[in-house]
Protein backbone atom coordinates (compact mmCIF):
# COMPACT_ATOMS: atom_id res chain seq x y z
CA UNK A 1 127.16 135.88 77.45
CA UNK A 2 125.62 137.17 74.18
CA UNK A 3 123.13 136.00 72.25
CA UNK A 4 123.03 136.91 68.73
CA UNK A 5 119.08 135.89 68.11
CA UNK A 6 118.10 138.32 71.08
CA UNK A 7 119.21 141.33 69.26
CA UNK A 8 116.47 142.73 67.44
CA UNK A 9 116.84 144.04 63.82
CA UNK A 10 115.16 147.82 63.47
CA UNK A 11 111.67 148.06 61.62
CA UNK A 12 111.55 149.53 58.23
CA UNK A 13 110.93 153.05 58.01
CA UNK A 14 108.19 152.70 55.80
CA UNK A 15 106.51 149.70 57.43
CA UNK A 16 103.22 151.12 58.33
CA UNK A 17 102.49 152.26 55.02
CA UNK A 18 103.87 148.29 53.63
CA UNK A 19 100.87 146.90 56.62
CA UNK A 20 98.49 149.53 55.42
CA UNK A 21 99.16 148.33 51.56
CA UNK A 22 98.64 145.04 52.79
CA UNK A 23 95.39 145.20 54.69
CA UNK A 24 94.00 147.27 51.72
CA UNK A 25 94.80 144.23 49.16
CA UNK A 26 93.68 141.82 51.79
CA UNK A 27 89.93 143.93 52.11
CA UNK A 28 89.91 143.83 48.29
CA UNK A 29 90.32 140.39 48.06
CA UNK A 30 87.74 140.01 50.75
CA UNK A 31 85.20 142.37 49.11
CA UNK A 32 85.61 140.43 45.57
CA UNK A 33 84.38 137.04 47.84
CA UNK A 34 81.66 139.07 49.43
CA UNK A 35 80.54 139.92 46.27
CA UNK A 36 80.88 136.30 44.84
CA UNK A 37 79.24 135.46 47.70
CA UNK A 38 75.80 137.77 46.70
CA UNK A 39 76.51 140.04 49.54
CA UNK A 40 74.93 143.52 48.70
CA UNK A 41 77.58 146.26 48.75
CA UNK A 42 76.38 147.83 52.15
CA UNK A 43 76.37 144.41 53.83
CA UNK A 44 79.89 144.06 52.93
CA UNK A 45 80.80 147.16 53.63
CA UNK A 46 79.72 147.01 57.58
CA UNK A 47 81.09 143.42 57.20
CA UNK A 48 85.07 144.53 56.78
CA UNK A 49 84.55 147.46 58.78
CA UNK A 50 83.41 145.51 61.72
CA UNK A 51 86.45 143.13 61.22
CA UNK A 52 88.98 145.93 60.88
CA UNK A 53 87.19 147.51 63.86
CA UNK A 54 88.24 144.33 65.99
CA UNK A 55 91.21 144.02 64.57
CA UNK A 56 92.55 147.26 66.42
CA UNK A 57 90.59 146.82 69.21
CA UNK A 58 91.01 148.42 71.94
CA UNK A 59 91.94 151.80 69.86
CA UNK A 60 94.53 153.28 70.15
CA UNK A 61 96.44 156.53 69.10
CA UNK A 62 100.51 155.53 69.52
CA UNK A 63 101.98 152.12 68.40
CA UNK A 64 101.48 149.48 66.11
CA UNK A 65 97.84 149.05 67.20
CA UNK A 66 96.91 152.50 66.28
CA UNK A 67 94.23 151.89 63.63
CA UNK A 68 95.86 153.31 60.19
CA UNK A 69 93.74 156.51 58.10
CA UNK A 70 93.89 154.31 55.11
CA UNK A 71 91.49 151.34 57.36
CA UNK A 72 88.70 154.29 58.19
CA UNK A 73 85.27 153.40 57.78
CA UNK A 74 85.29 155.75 54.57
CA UNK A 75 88.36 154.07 52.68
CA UNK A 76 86.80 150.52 53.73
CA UNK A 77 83.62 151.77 51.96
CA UNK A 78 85.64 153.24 49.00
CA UNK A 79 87.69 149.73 48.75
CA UNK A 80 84.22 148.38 48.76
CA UNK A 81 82.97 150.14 45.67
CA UNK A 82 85.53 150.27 43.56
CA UNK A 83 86.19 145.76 44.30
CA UNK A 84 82.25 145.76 43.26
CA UNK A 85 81.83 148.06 40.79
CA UNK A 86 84.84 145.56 38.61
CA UNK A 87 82.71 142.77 39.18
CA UNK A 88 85.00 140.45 40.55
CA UNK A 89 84.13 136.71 38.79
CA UNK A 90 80.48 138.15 38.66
């Protein structure tokens, strides 16, 4: 007996650079709230790191919970400057 719904369609080839686009929007967005917010830049900073941090816990270095380069501590903090240095709604 088949079941066509068990069948499962193949990933994208580039769909860990589409997630890592996302997340890096998604931190943006966050960061421009922070900011709104009166968080100081270093607060918000350790703020998304710490969330990213947890969201790939436990690390890992194979599979889809393999924290991306684009989500290190140093792009966080670069997202971080450039959402605060535009001002968002400030």
């Amino acid at each position: 007996m088949d079941f066509e719904w068990l069948d499962c369609t193949p990933g994208h080839p580039d769909g860990s650079d589409r997630r890592a686009k996302v997340a890096a929007t998604e931190l943006a967005n966050r960061a421009a709230t922070l900011f709104r917010l009166g968080f100081s830049q270093a607060a918000a900073t350790k703020r998304l790191c710490e969330r990213i941090a947890w969201e790939f816990d436990p690390p890992s270095k194979y599979g889809c919970h393999s924290r991306p380069a684009s989500l290190s501590d140093q792009a966080i903090s670069k997202i971080v400057a450039d959402t605060f240095a535009r001002r968002p709604g400030g």
